[in-house]
Protein backbone atom coordinates (compact mmCIF):
# COMPACT_ATOMS: atom_id res chain seq x y z
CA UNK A 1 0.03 19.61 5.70
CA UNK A 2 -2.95 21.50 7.17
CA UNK A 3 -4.02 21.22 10.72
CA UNK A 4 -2.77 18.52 13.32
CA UNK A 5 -3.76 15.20 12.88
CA UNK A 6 -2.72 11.99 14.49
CA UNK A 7 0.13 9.79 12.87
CA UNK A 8 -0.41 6.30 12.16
CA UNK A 9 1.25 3.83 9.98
CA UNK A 10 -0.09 0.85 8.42
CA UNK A 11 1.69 -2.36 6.43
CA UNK A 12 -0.42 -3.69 2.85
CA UNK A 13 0.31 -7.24 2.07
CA UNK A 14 -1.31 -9.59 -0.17
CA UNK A 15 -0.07 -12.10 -2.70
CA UNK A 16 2.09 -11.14 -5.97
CA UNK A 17 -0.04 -9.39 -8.61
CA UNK A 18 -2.64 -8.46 -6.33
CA UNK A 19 -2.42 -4.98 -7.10
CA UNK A 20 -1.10 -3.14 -3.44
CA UNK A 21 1.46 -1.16 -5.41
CA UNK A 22 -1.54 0.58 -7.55
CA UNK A 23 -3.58 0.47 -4.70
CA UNK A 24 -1.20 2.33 -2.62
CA UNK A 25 0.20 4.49 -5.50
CA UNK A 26 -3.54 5.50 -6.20
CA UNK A 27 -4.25 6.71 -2.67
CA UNK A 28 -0.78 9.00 -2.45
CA UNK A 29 -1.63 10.06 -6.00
CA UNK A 30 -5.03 11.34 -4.17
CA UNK A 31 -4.49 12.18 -0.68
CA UNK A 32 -0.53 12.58 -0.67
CA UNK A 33 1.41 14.78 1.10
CA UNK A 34 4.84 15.64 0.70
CA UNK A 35 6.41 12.82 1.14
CA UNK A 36 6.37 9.64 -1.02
CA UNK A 37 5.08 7.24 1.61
CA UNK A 38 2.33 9.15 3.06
CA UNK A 39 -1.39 10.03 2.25
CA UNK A 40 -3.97 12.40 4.15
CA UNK A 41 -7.23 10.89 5.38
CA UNK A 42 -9.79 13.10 7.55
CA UNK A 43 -8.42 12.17 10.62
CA UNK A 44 -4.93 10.59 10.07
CA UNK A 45 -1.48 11.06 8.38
CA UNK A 46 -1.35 7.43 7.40
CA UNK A 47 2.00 6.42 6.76
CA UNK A 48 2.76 3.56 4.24
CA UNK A 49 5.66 0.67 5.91
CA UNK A 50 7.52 0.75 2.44
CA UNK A 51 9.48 -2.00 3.10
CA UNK A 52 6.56 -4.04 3.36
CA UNK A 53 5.02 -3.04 0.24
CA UNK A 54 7.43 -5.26 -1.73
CA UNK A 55 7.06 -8.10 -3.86
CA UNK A 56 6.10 -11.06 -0.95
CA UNK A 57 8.06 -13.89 -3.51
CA UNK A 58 10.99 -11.57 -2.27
CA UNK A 59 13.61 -13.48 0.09
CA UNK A 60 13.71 -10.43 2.64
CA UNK A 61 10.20 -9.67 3.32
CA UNK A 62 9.21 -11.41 5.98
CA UNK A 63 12.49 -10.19 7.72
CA UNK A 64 11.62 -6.27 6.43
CA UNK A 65 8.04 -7.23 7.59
CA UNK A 66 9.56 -7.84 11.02
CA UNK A 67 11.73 -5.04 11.32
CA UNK A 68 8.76 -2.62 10.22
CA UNK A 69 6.21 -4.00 12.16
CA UNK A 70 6.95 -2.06 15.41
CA UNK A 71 4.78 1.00 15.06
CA UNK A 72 1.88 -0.62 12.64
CA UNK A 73 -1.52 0.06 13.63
CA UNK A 74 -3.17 -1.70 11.25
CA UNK A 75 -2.72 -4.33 8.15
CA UNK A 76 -4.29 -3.66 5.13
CA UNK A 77 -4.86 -6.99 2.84
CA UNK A 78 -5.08 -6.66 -0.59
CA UNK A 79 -6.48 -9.61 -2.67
CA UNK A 80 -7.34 -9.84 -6.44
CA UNK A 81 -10.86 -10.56 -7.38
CA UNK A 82 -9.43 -11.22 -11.05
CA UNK A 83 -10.36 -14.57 -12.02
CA UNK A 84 -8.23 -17.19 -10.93
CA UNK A 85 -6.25 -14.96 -9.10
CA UNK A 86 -8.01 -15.07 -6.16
CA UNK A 87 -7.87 -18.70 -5.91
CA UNK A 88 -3.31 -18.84 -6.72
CA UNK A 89 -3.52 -16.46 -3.36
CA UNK A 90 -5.52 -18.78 -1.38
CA UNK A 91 -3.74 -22.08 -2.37
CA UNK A 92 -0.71 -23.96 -1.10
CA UNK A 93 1.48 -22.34 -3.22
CA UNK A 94 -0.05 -18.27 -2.66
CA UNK A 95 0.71 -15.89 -0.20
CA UNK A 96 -2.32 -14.90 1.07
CA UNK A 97 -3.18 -17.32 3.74
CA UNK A 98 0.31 -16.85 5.24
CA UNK A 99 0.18 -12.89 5.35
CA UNK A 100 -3.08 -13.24 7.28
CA UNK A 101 -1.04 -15.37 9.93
CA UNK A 102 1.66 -12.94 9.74
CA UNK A 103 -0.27 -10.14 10.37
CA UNK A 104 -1.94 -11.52 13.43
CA UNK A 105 0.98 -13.54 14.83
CA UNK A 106 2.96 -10.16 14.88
CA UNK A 107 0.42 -8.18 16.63
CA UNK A 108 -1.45 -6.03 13.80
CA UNK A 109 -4.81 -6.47 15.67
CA UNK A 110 -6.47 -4.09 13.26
CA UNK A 111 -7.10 -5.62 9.66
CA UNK A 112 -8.62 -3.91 6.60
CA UNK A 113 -9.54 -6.34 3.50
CA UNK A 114 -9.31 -4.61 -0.13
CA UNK A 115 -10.75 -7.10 -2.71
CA UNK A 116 -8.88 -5.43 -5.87
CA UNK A 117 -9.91 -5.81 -10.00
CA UNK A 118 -13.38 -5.99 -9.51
CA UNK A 119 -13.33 -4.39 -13.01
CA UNK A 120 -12.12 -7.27 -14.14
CA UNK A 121 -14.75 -9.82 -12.53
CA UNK A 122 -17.06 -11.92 -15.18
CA UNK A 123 -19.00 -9.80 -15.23
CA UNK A 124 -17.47 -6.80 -14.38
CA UNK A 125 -18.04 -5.65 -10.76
CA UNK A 126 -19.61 -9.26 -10.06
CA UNK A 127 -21.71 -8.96 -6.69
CA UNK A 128 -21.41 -12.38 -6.76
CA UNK A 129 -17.92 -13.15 -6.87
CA UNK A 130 -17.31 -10.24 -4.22
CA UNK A 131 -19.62 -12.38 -2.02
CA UNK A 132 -17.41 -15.62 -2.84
CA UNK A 133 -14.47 -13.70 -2.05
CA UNK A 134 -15.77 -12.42 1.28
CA UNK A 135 -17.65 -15.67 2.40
CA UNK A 136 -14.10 -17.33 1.77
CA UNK A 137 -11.76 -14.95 3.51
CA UNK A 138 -14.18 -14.61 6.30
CA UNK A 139 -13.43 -18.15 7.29
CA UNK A 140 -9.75 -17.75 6.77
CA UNK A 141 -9.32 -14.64 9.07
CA UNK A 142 -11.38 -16.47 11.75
CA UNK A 143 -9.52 -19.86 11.74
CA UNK A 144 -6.25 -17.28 12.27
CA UNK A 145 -7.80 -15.56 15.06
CA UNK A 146 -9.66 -11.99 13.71
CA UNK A 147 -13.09 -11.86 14.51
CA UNK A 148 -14.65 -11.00 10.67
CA UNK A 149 -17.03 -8.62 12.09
CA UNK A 150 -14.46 -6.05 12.83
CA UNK A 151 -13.07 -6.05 9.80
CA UNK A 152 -14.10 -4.36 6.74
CA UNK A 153 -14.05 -5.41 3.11
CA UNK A 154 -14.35 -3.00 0.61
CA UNK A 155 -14.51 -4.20 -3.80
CA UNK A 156 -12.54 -1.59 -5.06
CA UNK A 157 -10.36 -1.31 -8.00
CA UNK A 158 -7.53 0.55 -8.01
CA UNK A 159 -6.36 0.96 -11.63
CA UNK A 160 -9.88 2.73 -12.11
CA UNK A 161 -10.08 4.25 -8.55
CA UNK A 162 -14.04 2.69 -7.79
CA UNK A 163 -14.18 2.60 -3.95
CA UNK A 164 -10.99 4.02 -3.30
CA UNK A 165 -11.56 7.97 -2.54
CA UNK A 166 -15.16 8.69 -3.82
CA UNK A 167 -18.25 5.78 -3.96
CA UNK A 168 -17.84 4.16 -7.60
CA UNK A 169 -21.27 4.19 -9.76
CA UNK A 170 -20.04 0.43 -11.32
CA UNK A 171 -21.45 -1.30 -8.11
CA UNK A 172 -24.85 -0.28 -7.35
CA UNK A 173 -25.56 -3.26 -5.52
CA UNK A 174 -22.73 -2.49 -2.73
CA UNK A 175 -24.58 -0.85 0.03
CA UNK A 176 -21.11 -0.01 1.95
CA UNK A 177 -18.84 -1.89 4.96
CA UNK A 178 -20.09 -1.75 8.04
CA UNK A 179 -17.77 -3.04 11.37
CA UNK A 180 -18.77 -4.16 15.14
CA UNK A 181 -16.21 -3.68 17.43
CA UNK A 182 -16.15 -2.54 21.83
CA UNK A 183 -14.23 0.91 21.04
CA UNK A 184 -17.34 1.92 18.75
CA UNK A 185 -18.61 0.66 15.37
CA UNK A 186 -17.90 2.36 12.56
CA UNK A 187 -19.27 1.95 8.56
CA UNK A 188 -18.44 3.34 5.04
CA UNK A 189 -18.33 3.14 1.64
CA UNK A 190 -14.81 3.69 0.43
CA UNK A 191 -11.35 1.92 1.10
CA UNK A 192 -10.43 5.75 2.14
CA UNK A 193 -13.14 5.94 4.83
CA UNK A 194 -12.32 2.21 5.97
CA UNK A 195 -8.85 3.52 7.00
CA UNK A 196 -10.34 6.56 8.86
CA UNK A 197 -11.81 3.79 11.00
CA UNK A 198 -8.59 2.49 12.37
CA UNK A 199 -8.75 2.94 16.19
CA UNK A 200 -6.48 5.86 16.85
CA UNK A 201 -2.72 4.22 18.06
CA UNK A 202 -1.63 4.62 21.87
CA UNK A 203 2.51 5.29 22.13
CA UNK A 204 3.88 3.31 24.95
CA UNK A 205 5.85 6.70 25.89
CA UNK A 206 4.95 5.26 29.64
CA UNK A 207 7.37 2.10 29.39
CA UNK A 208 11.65 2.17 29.74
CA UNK A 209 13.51 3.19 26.86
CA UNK A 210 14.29 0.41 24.10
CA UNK A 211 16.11 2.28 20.82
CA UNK A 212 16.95 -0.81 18.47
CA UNK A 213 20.40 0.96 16.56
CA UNK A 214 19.97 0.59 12.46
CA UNK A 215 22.25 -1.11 10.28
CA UNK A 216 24.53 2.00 10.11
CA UNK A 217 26.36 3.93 13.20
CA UNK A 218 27.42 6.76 11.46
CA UNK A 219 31.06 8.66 12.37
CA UNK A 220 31.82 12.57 11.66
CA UNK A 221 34.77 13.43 12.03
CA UNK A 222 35.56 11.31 15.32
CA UNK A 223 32.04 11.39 16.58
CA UNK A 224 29.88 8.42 17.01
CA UNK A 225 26.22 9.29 15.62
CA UNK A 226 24.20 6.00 16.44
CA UNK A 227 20.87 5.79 14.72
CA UNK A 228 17.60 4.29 15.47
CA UNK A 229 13.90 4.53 15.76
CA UNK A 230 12.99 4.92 19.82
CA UNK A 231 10.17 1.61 19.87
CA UNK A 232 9.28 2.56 23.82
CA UNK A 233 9.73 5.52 26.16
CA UNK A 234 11.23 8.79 25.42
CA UNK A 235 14.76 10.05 24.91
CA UNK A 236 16.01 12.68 25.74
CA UNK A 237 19.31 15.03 25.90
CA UNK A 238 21.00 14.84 29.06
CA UNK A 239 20.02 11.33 29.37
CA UNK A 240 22.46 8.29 30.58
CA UNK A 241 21.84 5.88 28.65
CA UNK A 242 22.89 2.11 28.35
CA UNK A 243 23.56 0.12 25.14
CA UNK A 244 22.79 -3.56 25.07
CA UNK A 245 24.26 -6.35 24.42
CA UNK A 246 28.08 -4.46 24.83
CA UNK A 247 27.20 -3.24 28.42
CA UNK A 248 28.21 0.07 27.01
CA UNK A 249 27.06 3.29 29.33
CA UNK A 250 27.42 6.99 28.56
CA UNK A 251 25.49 10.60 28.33
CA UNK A 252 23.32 11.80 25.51
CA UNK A 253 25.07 15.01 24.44
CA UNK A 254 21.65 15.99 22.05
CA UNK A 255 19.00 14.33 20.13
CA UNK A 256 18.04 14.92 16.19
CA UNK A 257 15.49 14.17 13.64
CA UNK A 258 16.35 14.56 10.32
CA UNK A 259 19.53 17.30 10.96
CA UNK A 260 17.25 19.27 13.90
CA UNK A 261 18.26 19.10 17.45
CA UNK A 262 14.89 18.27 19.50
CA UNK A 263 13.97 18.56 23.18
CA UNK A 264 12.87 14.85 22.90
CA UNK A 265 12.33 12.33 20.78
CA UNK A 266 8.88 9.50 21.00
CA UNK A 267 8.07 5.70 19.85
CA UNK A 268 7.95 5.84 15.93
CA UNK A 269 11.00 8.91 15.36
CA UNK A 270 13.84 7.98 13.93
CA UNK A 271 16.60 9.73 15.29
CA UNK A 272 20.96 10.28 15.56
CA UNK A 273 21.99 10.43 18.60
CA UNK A 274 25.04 12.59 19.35
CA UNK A 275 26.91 11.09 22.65
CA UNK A 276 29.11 13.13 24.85
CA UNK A 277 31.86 10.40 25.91
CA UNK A 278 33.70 10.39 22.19
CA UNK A 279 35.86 7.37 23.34
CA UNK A 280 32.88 5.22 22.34
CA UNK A 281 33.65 4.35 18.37
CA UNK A 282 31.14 3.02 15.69
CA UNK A 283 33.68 -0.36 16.72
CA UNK A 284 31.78 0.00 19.76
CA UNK A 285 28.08 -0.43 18.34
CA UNK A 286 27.01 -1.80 15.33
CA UNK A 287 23.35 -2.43 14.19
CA UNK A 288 21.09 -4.76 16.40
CA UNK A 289 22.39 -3.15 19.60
CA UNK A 290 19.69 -1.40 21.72
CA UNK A 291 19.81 1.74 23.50
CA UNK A 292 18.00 2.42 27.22
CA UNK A 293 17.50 4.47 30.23
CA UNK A 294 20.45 3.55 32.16
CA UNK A 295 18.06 4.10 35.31
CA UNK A 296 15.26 2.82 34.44
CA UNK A 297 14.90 -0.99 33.37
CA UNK A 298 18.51 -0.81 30.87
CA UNK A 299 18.33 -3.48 28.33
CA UNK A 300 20.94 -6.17 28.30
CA UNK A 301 22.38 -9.22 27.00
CA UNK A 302 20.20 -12.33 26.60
CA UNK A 303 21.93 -15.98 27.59
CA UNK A 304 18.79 -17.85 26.26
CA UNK A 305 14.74 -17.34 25.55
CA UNK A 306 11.84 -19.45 25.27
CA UNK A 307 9.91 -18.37 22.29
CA UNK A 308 6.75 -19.91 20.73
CA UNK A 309 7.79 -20.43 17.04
CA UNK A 310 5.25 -21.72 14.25
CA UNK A 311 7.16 -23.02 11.17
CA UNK A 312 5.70 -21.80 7.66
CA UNK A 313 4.37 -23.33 4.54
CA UNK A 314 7.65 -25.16 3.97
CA UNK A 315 9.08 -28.46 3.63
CA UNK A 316 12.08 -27.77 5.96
CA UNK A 317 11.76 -29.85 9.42
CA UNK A 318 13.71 -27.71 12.43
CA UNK A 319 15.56 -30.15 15.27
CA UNK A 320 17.10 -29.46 18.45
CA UNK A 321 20.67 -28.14 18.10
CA UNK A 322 19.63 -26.60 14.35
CA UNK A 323 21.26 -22.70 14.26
CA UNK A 324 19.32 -20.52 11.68
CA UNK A 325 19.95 -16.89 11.63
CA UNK A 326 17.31 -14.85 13.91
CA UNK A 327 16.09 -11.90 12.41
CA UNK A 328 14.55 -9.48 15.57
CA UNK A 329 14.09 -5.98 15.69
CA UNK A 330 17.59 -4.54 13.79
CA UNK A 331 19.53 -7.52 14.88
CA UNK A 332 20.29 -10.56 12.70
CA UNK A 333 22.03 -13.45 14.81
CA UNK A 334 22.33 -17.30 14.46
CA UNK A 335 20.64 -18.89 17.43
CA UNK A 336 20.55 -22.04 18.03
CA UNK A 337 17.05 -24.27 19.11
CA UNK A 338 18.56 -25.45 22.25
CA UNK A 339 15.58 -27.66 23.27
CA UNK A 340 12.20 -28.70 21.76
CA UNK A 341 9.54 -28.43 24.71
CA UNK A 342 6.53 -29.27 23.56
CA UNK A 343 4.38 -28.77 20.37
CA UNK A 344 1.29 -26.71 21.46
CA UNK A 345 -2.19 -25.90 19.52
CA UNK A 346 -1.82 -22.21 18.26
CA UNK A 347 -4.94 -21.15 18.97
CA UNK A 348 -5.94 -22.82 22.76
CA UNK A 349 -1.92 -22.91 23.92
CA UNK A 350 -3.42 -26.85 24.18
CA UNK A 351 -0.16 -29.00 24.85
CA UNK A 352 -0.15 -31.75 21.97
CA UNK A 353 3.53 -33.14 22.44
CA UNK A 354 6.00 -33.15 24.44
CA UNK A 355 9.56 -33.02 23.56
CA UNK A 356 8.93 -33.12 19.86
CA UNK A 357 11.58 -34.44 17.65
CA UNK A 358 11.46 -32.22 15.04
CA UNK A 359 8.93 -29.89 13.87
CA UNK A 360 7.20 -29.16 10.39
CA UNK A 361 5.28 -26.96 8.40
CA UNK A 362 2.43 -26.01 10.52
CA UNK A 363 3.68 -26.54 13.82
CA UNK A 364 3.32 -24.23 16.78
CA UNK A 365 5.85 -24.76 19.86
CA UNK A 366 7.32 -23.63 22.70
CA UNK A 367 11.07 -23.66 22.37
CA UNK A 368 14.23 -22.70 24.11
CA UNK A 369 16.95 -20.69 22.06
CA UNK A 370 20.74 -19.45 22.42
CA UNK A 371 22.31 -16.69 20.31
CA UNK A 372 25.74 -17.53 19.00
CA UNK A 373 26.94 -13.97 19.41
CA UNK A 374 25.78 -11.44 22.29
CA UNK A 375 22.16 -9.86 21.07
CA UNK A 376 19.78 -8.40 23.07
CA UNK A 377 15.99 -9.19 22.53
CA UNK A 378 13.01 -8.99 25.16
CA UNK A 379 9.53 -10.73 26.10
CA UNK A 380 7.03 -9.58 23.87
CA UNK A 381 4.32 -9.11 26.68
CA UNK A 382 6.99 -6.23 27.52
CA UNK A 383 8.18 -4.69 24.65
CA UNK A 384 6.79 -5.86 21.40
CA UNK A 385 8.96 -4.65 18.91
CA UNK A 386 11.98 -6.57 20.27
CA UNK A 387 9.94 -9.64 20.61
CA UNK A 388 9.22 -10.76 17.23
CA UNK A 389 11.71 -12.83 15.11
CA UNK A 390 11.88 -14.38 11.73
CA UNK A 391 13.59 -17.35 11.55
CA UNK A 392 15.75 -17.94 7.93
CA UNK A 393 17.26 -20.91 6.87
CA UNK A 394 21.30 -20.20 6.26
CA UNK A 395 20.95 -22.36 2.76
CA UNK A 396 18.02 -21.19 1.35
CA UNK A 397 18.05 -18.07 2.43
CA UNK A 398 13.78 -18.16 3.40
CA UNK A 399 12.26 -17.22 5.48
CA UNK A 400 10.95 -20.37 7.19
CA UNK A 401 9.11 -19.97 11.53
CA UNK A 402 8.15 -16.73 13.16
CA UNK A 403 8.00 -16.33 16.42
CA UNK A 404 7.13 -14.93 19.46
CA UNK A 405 9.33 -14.44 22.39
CA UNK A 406 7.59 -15.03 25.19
CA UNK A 407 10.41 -15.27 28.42
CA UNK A 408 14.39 -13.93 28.51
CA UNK A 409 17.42 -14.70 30.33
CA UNK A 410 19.13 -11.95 30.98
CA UNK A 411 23.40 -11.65 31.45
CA UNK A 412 23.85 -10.45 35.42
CA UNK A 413 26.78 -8.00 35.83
CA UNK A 414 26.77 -3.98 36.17
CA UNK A 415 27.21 -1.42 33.91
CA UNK A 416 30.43 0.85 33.97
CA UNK A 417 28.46 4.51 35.18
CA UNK A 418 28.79 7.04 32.76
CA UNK A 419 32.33 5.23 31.56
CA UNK A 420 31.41 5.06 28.16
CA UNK A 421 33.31 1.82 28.35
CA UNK A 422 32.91 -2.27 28.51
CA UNK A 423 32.05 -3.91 31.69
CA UNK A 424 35.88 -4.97 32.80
C-alpha cells in the first residue's frame, strides 16, 4: 500500500436514501486499497466501520453502531440535498437528527458533513439550497453540542463524483470548506481533502488492558482460541491475563492477527489468543467477557452502575424495575433500571427532577442499573469503549436510550493466580 501512513477509521451515517453507500463505494472505487473497507487519502489509511454503513431503518444498528464505535475517529454525515429529501431526514420521523446525537453522545468528537445529490438540486448544483442545507444543520449540530466551525461541509455528489476526489466544474460558486479548530485550522475543496483533515487518532496503549471477547470463542482441536479486538493497552505473549465477569486467570501462550503470531498486539487489532492452561474451554468464555492484565487494573464483574441514559425518538416510557437487554461493547445482557435519580438537562448536567417516575422520549437522566447475568462493563471517563450501551426494548426489538456509563460497582473477591480456573 505504499509508504507508512497512519490508520484511522471513521463511521458514515445519515438517513435512508441519503446516498453513504455510493458515497463510500465511490471513494474505495478511487482511493481503495486491497481490502473492501478501506481507501487511501494523503495522509491516512481510512478505514470504513462497515457495520455502520447499513441501512439506519435496520433493527441492529444502533447496537452495531455501539459495538463499532470504539476506535472511530471521526463521523462522517451524509445528507441528501435531493428535494424533499433533505427535509424526511430532518423531521420527526428521519434519521438524521438522531445520528447527529448519536455521534456526539458516543464520543465521535470529529464530524464531517457531506450534503449528497446536489446534481439533483432545482436547479442543479443550487448554491442556494446548499446554503439552506448548511444554515439548517448548522443549528442542529450546535443544539447537540459540535461547535459548526470545526466542521466542514462539502456539496458533493457521489453518483457523479463532483467534490469527492478532484474539485467538480458544476459549482463554480463553491469557493471550498474551510474549519477553525485549537489543534490547527485546516481548509479544502473536496470531501477527500476534508477527511485528510481529521486530527490524527492517539491509541490509549498507556491505559490497563480491556480485550472485549467477540461473539465466537473458537476451539481447535481442544484448544480455546478466544477472539477480540484489544480497545486499551497492549497484549502481549507471556502475559497473565484475567477474564471478566468469570474471574477466570491464566497465561497467554502467543498472540495472532489474522493466522500470524505477533510480538504484540495494540487498541484497534483484532486478534486470537492462544492460552497455555487448556483446561479453560470455550464453556468457560463466551462473547461479552473481557480480557486484562491480571497485574495491572484486571477487569471484573459489575454488581450495579449509574449511567446517564437519554431515551430516543420513541413513544416507549422506561420505569424503575423495567429490564431491557443492554447492548455494551460485545456483551448483550438484560439489566434492570434499579432506580430513577433524577432527570438532568443534557447539555448543562442542570438537575430538573428528582426521582422521576418514568421517563420519555427526550429525556436525559442519571440512573442506577443491575445486570441479570454477570457482565462486565466500566466508567466511560476510563475506558470508553466499554462504557457505551444501547438500550433495546425485548418486544420491539428497537433500539430505544443510549447511554453513558458514568460510575461501576465492582464484585470484591480474588482471582485464582495463573489457575486457569473459577474463583472457588
Amino acid at each position: 500500500m505504499g509508504r507508512e501512513k497512519t490508520n484511522i477509521s471513521i463511521v458514515v451515517i445519515g438517513h435512508v436514501n441519503s446516498g453513504k453507500s455510493n458515497t463510500t463505494g465511490h471513494l474505495i472505487s478511487k482511493c481503495g486499497t486491497m481490502a473492501i473497507d478501506m481507501f487511501e487519502t494523503a495522509k491516512y489509511y481510512v478505514t470504513i466501520q462497515g457495520s455502520t454503513i447499513i441501512d439506519p431503518g435496520h433493527l441492529d444498528f444502533i447496537q452495531n453502531m455501539i459495538t463499532g464505535a470504539s476506535q472511530v475517529d471521526c463521523a462522517l454525515l451524509i445528507v441528501s440535498a435531493g428535494t424533499g429529501e433533505f427535509e424526511e431526514g430532518m423531521s420527526n420521523e428521519g434519521q438524521t437528527r438522531e445520528h447527529v446525537l448519536l455521534a456526539h453522545i458516543m464520543g465521535f468528537k470529529q464530524l464531517i458533513v457531506a450534503i449528497n445529490k446536489m446534481d439533483s438540486t432545482e436547479p442543479p448544483y443550487s448554491e442556494a439550497r446548499f446554503n439552506e442545507i448548511q444554515q439548517e444543520l448548522s443549528a442542529c449540530i450546535k443544539k447537540v453540542g459540535y461547535d459548526p466551525g470545526t466542521v466542514a461541509f462539502v456539496p458533493v455528489s457521489a453518483q457523479h463524483g463532483d467534490n469527492m476526489v478532484e474539485p467538480s466544474g458544476n459549482m463554480p460558486w463553491y469557493k471550498g470548506w474551510s474549519i477553525e479548530r485549537n489543534e490547527g485550522n485546516a481548509s479544502g475543496t473536496t470531501l477527500l481533502e476534508a477527511l485528510d483533515s481529521i486530527l490524527p487518532p492517539q491509541r490509549p496503549t498507556d491505559k490497563p488492558l480491556r480485550l472485549p471477547l467477540a461473539v465466537f470463542v473458537y476451539n481447535f482441536g481442544g484448544i480455546t482460541v478466544p477472539v477480540g479486538r484489544v480497545e486499551t493497552g497492549i497484549l502481549k505473549p507471556g502475559m497473565e491475563v484475567t477474564f471478566a465477569p468469570v474471574n477466570i486467570t491464566t497465561e497467554v501462550k502467543s498472540v495472532e492477527i489474522n493466522s500470524e503470531s505477533v510480538p504484540e498486539a495494540l487498541p484497534g487489532d483484532t486478534v486470537s489468543i492462544i492460552l497455555k492452561n487448556a483446561d479453560v474451554s470455550d464453556k468457560d468464555l463466551w462473547g461479552g467477557c473481557v480480557a486484562g492484565d491480571s497485574k495491572n487494573d484486571p477487569p471484573k464483574e459489575a454488581v450495579s452502575f449509574d449511567a446517564e441514559v437519554t431515551v430516543l425518538n420513541h413513544s416507549v416510557q422506561i420505569h424503575a424495575g423495567d429490564t431491557p437487554e443492554v447492548d455494551c461493547h460485545t456483551a448483550h445482557e438484560a439489566c434492570k433500571f434499579a432506580e430513577l435519580k433524577e432527570k438532568i438537562d443534557r447539555r448543562s448536567g442542570k438537575v430538573l427532577e428528582r426521582n422521576p417516575a418514568f421517563l420519555e422520549s427526550g429525556d436525559t437522566a442519571i440512573v442506577q442499573m443491575i445486570p441479570s447475568r454477570p457482565m462486565c462493563v466500566e466508567a466511560f471517563s476510563d475506558y470508553p469503549a466499554l462504557g457505551r450501551f444501547a438500550v433495546c426494548d425485548m418486544n420491539s426489538k428497537q433500539t430505544v436510550a443510549i447511554g453513558i456509563i458514568k460510575s461501576v460497582t465492582k464484585k470484591a473477591g480474588k482471582t485464582t493466580e495463573a489457575a486457569g480456573k473459577k474463583e472457588k
